[in-house]
Protein backbone atom coordinates (compact mmCIF):
# COMPACT_ATOMS: atom_id res chain seq x y z
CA UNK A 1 0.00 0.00 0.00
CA UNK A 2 1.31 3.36 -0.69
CA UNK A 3 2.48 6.07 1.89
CA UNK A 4 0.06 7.44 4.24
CA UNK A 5 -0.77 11.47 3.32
CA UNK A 6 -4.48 12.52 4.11
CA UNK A 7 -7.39 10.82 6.37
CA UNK A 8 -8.56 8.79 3.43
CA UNK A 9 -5.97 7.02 2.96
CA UNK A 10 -5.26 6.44 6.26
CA UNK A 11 -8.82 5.23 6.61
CA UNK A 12 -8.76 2.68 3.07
CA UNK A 13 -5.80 1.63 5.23
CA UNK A 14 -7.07 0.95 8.92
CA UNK A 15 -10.33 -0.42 6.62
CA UNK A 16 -7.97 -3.19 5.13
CA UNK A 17 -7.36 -4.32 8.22
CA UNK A 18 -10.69 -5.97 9.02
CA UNK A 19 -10.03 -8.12 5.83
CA UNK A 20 -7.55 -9.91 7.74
CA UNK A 21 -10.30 -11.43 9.69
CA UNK A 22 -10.80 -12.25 12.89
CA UNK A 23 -8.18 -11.61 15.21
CA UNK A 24 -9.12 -12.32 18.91
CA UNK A 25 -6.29 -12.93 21.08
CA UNK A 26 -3.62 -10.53 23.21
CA UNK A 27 -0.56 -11.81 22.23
CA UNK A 28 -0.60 -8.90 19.15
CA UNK A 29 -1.16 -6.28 21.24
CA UNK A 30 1.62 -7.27 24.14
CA UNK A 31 3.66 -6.86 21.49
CA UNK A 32 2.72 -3.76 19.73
CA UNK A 33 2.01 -2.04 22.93
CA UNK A 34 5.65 -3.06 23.68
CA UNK A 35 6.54 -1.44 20.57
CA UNK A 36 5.05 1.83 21.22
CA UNK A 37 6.86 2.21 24.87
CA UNK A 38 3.45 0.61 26.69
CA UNK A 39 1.67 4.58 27.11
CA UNK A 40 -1.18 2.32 29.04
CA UNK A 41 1.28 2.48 31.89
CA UNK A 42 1.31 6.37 32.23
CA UNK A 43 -1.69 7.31 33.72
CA UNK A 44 -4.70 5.05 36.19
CA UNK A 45 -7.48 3.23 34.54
CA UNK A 46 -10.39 2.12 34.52
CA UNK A 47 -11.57 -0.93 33.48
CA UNK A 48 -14.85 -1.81 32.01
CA UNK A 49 -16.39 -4.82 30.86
CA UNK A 50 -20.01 -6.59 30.74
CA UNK A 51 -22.23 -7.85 28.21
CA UNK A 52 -24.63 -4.85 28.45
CA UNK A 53 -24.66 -1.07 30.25
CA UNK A 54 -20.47 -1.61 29.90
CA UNK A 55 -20.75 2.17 27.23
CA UNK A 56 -22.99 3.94 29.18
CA UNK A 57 -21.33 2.94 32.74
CA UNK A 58 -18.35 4.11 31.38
CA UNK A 59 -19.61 7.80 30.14
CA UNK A 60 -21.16 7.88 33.50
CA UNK A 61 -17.86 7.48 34.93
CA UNK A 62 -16.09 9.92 32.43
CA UNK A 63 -19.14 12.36 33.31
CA UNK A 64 -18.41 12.15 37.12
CA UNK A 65 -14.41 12.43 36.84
CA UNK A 66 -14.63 15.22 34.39
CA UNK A 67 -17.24 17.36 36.18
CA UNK A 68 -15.01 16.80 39.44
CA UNK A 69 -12.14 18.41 37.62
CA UNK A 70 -10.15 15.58 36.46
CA UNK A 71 -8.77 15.37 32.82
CA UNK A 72 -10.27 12.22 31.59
CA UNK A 73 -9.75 9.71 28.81
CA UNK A 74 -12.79 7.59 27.43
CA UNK A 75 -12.04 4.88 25.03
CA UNK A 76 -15.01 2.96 23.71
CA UNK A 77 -15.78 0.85 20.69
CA UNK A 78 -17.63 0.79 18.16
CA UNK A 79 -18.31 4.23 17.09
CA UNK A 80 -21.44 5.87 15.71
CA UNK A 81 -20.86 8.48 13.14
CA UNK A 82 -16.99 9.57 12.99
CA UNK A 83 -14.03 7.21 14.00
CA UNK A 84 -12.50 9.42 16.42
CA UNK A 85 -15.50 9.00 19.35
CA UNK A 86 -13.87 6.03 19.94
CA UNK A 87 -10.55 8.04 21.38
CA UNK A 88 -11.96 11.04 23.57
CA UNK A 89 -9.82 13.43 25.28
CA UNK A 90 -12.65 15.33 28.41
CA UNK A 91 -15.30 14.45 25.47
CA UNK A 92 -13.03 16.13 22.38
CA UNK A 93 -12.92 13.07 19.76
CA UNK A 94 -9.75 12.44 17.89
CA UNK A 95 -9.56 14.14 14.91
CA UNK A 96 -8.96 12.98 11.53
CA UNK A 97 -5.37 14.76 11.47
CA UNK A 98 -4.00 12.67 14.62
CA UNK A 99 -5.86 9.51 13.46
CA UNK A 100 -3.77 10.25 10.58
CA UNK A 101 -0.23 11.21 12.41
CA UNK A 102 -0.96 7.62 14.50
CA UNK A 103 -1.82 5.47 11.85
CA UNK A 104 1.53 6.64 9.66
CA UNK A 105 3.28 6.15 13.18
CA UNK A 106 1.99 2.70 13.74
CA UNK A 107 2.19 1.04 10.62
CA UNK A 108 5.89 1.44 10.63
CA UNK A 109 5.76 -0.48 13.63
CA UNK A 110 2.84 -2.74 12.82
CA UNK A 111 4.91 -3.79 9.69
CA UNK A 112 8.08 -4.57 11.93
CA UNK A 113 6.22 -6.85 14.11
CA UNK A 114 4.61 -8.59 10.77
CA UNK A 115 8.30 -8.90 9.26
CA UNK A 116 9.30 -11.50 11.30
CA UNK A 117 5.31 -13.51 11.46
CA UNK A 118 2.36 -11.96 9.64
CA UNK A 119 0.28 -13.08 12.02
CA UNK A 120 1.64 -10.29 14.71
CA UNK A 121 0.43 -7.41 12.23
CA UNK A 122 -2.20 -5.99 14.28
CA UNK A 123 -6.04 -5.90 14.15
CA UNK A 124 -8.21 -2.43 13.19
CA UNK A 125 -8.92 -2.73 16.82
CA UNK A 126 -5.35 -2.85 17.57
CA UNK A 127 -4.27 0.31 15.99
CA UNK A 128 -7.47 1.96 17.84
CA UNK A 129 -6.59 0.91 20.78
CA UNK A 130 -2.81 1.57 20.88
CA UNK A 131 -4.13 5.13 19.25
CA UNK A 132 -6.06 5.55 22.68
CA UNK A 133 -3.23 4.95 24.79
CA UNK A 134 -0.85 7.35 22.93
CA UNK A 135 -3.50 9.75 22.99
CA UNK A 136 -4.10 9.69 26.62
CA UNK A 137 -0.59 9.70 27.75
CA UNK A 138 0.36 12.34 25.23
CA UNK A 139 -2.76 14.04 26.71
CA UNK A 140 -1.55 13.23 30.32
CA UNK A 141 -4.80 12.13 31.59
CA UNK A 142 -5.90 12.27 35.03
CA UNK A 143 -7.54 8.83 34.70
CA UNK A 144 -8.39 6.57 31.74
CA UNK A 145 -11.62 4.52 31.42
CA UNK A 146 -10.98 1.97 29.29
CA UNK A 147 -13.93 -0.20 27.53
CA UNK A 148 -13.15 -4.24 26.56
CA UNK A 149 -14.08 -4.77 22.80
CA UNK A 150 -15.17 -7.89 23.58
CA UNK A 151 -14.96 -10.36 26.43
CA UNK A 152 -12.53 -9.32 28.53
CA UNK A 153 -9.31 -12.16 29.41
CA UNK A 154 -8.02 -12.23 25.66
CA UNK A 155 -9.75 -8.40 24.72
CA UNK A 156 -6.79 -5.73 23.40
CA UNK A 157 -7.34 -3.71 26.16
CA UNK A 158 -6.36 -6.34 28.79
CA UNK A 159 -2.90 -5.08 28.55
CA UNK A 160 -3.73 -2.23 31.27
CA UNK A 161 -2.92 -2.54 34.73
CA UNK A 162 -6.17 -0.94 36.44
CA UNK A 163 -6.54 0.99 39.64
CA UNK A 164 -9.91 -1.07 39.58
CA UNK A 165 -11.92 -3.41 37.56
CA UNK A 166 -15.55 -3.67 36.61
CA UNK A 167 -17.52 -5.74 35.59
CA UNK A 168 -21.26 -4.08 34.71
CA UNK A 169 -23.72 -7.17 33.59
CA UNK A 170 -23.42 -10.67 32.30
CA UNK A 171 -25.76 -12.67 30.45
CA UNK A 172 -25.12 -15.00 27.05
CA UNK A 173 -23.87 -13.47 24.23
CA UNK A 174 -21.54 -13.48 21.56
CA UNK A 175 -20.98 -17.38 22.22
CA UNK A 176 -19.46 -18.59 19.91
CA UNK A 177 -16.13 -16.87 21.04
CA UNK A 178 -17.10 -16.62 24.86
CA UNK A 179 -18.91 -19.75 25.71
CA UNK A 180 -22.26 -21.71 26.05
CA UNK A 181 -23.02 -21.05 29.73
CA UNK A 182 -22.88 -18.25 32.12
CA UNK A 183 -19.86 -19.47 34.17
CA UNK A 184 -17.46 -20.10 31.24
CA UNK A 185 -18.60 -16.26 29.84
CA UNK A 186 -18.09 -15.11 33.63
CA UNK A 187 -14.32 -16.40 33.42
CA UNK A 188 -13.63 -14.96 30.31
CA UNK A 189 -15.07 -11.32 31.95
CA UNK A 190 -13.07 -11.78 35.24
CA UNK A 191 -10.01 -11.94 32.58
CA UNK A 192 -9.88 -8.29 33.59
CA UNK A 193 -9.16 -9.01 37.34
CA UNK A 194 -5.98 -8.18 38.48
CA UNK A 195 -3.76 -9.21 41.57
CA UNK A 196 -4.66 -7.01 44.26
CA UNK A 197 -6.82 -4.45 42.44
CA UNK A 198 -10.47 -4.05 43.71
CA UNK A 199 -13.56 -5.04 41.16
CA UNK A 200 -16.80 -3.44 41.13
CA UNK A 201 -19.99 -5.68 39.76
CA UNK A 202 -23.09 -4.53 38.09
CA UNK A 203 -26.24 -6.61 38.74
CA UNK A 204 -25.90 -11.03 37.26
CA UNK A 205 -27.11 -13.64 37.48
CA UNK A 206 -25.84 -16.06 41.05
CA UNK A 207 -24.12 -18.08 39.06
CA UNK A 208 -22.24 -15.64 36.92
CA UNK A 209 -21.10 -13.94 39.93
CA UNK A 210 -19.88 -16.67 42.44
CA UNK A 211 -17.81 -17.43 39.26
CA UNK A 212 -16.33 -14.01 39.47
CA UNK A 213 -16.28 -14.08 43.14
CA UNK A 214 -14.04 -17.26 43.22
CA UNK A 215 -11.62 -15.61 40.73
CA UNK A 216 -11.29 -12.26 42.29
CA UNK A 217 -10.63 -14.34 45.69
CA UNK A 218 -7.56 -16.49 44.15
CA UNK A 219 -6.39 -12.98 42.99
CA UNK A 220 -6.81 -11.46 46.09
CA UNK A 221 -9.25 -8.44 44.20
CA UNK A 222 -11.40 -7.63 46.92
CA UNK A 223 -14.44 -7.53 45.24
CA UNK A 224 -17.72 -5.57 46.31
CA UNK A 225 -21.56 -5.20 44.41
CA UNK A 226 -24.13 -2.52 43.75
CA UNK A 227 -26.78 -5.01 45.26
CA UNK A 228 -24.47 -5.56 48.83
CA UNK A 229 -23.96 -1.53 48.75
CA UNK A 230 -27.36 -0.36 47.60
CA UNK A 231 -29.73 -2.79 48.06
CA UNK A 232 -32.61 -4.53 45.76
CA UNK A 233 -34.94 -1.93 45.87
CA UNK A 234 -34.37 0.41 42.77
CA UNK A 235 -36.16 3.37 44.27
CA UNK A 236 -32.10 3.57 46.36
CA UNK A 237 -30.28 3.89 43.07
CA UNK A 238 -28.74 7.11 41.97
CA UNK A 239 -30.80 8.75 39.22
CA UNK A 240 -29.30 9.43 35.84
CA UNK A 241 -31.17 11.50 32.89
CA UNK A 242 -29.87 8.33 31.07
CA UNK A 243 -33.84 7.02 30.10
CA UNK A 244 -34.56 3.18 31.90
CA UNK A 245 -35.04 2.09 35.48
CA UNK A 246 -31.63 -0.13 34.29
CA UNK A 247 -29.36 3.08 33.78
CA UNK A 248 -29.89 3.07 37.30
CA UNK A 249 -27.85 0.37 37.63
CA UNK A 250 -25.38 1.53 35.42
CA UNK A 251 -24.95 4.50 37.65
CA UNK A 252 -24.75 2.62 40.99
CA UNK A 253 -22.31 0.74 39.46
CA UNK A 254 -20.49 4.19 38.28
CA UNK A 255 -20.90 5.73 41.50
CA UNK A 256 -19.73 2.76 43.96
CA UNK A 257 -16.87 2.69 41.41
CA UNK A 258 -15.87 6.19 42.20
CA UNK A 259 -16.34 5.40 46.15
CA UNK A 260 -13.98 2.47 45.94
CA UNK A 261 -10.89 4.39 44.60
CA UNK A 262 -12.39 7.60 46.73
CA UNK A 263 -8.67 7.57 48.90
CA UNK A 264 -6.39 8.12 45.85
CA UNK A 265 -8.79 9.89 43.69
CA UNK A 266 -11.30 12.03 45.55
CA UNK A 267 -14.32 13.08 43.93
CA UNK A 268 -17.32 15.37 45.63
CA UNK A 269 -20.61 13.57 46.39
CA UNK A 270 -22.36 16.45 44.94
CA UNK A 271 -20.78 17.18 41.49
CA UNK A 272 -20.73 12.86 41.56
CA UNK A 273 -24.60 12.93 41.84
CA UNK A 274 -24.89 16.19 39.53
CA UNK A 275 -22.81 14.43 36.60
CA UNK A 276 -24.65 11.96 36.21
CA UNK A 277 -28.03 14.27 35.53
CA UNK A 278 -25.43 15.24 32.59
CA UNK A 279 -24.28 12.31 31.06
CA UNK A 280 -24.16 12.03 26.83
CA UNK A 281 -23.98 8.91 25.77
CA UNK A 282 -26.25 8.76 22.32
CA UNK A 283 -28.22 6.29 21.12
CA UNK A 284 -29.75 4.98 23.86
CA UNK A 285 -33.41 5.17 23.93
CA UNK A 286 -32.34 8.94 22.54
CA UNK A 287 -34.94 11.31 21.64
CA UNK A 288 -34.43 13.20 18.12
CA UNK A 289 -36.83 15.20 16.18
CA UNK A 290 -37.30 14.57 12.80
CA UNK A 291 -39.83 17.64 11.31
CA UNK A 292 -42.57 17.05 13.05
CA UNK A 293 -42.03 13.54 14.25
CA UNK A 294 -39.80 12.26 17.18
CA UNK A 295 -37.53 8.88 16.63
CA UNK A 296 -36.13 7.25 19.71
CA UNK A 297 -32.68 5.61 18.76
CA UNK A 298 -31.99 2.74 21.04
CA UNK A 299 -29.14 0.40 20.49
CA UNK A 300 -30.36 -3.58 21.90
CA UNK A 301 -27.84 -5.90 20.69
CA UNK A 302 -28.88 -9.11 22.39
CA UNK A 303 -31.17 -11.00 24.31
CA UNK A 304 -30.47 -9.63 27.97
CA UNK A 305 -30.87 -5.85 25.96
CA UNK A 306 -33.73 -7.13 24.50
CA UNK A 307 -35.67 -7.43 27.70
CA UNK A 308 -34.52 -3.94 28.52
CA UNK A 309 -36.36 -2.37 25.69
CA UNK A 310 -39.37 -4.12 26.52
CA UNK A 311 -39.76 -1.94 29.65
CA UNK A 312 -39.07 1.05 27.05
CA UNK A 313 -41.08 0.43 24.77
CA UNK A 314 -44.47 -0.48 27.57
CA UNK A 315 -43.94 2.68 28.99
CA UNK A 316 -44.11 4.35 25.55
CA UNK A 317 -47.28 2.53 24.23
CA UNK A 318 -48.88 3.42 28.10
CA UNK A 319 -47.27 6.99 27.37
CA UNK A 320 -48.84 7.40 23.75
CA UNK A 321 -52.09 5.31 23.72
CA UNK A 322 -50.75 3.33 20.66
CA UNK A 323 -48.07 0.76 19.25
CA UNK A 324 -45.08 2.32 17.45
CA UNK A 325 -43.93 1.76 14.30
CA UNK A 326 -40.75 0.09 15.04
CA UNK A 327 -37.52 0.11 12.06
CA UNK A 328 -35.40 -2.99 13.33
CA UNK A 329 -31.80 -4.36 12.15
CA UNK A 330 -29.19 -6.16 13.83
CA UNK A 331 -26.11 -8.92 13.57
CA UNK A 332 -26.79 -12.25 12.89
CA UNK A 333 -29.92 -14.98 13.22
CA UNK A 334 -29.07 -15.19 17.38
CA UNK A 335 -30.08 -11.77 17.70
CA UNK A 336 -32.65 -11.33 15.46
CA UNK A 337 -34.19 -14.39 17.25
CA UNK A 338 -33.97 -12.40 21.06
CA UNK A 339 -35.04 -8.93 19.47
CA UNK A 340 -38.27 -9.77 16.99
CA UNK A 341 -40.31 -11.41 19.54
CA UNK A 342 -40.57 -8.55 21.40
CA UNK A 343 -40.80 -5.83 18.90
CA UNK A 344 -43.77 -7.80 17.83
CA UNK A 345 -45.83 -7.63 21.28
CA UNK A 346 -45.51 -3.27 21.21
CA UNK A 347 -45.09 -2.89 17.62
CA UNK A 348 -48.12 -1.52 15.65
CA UNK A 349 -45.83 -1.91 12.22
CA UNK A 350 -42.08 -3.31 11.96
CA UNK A 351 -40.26 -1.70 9.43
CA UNK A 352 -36.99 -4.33 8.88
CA UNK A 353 -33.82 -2.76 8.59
CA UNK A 354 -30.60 -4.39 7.27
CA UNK A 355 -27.63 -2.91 8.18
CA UNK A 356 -24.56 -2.42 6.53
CA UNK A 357 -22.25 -4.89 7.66
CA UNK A 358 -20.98 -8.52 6.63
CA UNK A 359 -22.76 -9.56 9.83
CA UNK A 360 -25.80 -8.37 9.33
CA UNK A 361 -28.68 -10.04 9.72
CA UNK A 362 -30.65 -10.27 6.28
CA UNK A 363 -34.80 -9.80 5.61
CA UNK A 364 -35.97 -13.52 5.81
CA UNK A 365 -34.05 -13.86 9.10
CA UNK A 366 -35.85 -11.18 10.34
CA UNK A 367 -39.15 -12.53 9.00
CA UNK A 368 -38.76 -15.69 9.90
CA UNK A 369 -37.91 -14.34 13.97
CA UNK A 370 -41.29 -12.77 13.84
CA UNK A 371 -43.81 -14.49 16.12
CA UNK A 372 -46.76 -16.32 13.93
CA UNK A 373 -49.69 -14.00 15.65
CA UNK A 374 -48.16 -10.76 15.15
CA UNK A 375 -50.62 -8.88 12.70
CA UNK A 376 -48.94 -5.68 11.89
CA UNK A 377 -47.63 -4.79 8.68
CA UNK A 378 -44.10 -5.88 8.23
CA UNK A 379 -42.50 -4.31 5.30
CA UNK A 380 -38.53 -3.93 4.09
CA UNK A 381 -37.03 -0.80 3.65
CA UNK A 382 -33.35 1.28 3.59
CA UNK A 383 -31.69 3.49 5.69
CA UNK A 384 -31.46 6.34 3.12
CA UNK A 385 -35.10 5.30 2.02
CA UNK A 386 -36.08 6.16 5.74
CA UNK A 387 -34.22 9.23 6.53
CA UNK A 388 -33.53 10.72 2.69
CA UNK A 389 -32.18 14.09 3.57
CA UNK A 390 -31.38 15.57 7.27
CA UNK A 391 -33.85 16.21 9.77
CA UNK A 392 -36.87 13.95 8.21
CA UNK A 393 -38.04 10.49 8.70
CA UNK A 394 -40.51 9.26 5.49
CA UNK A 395 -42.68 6.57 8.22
CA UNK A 396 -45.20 7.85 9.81
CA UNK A 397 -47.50 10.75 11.02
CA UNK A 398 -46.62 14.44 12.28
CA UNK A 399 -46.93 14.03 15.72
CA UNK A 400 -45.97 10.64 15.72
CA UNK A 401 -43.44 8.83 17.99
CA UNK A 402 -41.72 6.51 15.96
CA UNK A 403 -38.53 3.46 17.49
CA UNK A 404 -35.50 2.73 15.65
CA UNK A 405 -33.68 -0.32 17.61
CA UNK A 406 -31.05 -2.98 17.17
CA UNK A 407 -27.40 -2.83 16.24
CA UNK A 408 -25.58 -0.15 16.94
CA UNK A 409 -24.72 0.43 13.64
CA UNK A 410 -28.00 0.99 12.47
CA UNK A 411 -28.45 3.62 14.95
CA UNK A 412 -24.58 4.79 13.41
CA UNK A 413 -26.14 5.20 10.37
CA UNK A 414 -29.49 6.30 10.69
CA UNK A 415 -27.56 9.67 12.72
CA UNK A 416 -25.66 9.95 10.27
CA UNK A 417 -28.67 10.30 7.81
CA UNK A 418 -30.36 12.55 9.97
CA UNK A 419 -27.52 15.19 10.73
CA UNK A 420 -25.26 14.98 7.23
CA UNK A 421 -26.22 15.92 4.17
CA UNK A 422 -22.91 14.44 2.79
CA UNK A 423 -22.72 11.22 4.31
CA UNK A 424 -19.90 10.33 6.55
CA UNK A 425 -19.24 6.74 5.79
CA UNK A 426 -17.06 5.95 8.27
CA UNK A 427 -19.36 3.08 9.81
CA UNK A 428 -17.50 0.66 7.38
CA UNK A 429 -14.47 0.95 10.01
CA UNK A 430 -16.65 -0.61 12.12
């Protein structure tokens, strides 16, 4: 490939990455962050993993830490509309110059390490990751919270040594990687444990977290839990303006993370509590006008998520008097079998959505995940078909409330649609 000049050719390049395919493992990135002088090691994380609430736990966090005066970094994957929210610097996203000045920086090194074994050229999530950690070093960061890509013991960012870990839900997903039962996925979460280092955990099932429990005790991570801290009852969880009586877990979890490393990094109860009345964290059941229609963007990637938006999307049909029209995509038959079911019980109309991604789960999937009573009108449609120019949605009535829901990068590009008119495109780094 030729020399590196301008952001689209640094992004054709970091794109050509994901044709290498799959690349899970941490053996890459020990050595590439050795390569690049290991910035992780320059400033205190945080880190965050879970199989849902793990993104908006950790902008509560950034939220609280920012608003008490630290400089924070936020690293978090994937993005929505531009690359560089993956890389934020107290909420400035990277822009396309230093994604460029990195990338030229690391594929030097990147093609060192392959020289020797191809197979140590680094993932797209690599070079985002190592990216981060030059970023927030360079940036000298107060603290960095640090989000897994995926799992947690083998994830790229399990090269950081964390003031503290946590760990925000658990529940079965992304199997085939991770494991068939809840104790194996636990294990592969508690990865992130470290000798000595406390862990926070969100709310799991019993059996997820004795799992983590017994790991955290051979690793001598004392380990504490928004349920032994806070209680059952939700009505004693902090409030967020986060929408969902499970953000309220998220921000326990936030908060009692901010308690437990309270001696070396003191934060004030009130700007704590007033933070996280100010969190952004887009795309969750996120309200956006579009002329004289609203569209709630809510990301539900799974089963466990799934059962989340069924508490959103009951309160809307009490709130409205009437069934939405729901636009739906998301990865892969697993997921289209945990979401459909219940966008068919509050769905007055399911508009099916595929998005743009190898992944992606296609129209008869969809179909066929679609209970036999439902007796809506189900119809296929496009993203730019939906949303044709900024600031308009083509379903439905003025006044209407409409639900756009699944993969994230759906939601990626339906913003995009809504706030560009020249479209981004950068959801194919995904």
């Amino acid at each position: 490939m030729p020399l590196i000049g301008n952001y689209e050719e640094a992004k054709a390049y970091l794109y050509s990455l994901k044709h290498h395919g799959a690349k899970y493992g941490i053996d890459r990135m020990r050595l590439l962050g050795e390569k690049i002088g290991h910035p992780e090691r320059r400033f205190p994380v945080i880190h965050v993993a879970g199989t849902n609430g793990k993104g908006s736990t950790c902008a509560m966090l950034e939220a609280i830490y920012r608003r008490n005066r630290y400089n924070t970094g936020l690293f978090t994957s994937p993005h929505l509309v531009f690359q560089g929210e993956r890389i934020q610097v107290n909420r400035e996203i990277l822009d396309s110059d230093s994604i460029v000045k990195y990338t030229v920086e690391l594929k030097s090194l990147a093609d060192e390490l392959a020289e020797n074994n191809p197979d140590d050229h680094p993932s797209f999530f690599e070079f985002m990751t190592a990216m981060a950690f030059m970023r927030f070093a360079e940036e000298s960061v107060d603290i960095g919270i640090i989000e897994t890509g995926l799992g947690g013991r083998l994830d790229a960012t399990n090269i950081v040594r964390p003031e503290i870990s946590v760990i925000t839900s658990l529940s079965l997903d992304h199997t085939e990687l991770l494991g068939n039962d809840l104790p194996t996925i636990a294990r592969e979460k508690a990865g992130i444990v470290k000798e000595g280092r406390p862990v926070v955990l969100g709310c799991m099932p019993e059996e997820a977290e004795n799992t983590i429990r017994q790991i955290a005790s051979e690793r001598n991570a004392p380990l504490i839990t928004i349920r032994e801290h806070f209680g059952h009852s939700m009505l004693d969880y902090p409030l967020t303006n986060l929408h969902g009586e499970y953000q309220r877990r998220n921000a326990a979890t936030a908060q009692l993370t901010g308690q437990a490393l309270q001696s070396s990094y003191p934060l004030d109860p009130g700007d704590s509590l007033n933070a996280l009345q100010r969190v952004d964290w887009p795309g969750r059941w996120d309200m956006h006008a579009a002329g004289a229609k609203t569209v709630i963007l809510d990301t539900t990637h799974n089963r466990e998520g799934a059962e989340l938006l069924a508490g959103n999307l009951e309160g809307l049909v009490v709130k409205t008097g009437r069934k939405p029209i729901i636009m739906v995509g998301v990865l892969g038959q697993e997921r289209a079998q945990a979401i459909m079911p219940v966008i068919a019980r509050y769905a007055g109309e399911i508009v099916l959505l595929k998005p743009l991604q190898p992944r992606a789960a296609n129209f008869q999937m969809l179909r066929e995940a679609i209970p036999d009573g439902f007796t809506g009108c189900v119809r296929s449609s496009k993203v730019k078909t939906l949303f044709p120019f900024p600031g308009y949605c083509s379903e439905g009535e003025d006044g209407e409330t409409l639900v756009a829901t699944g993969s994230l990068y759906l939601i990626g590009e339906i913003m995009e649609h809504l706030y560009h008119e020249v479209p981004v495109r950068e959801h194919l780094l995904q």
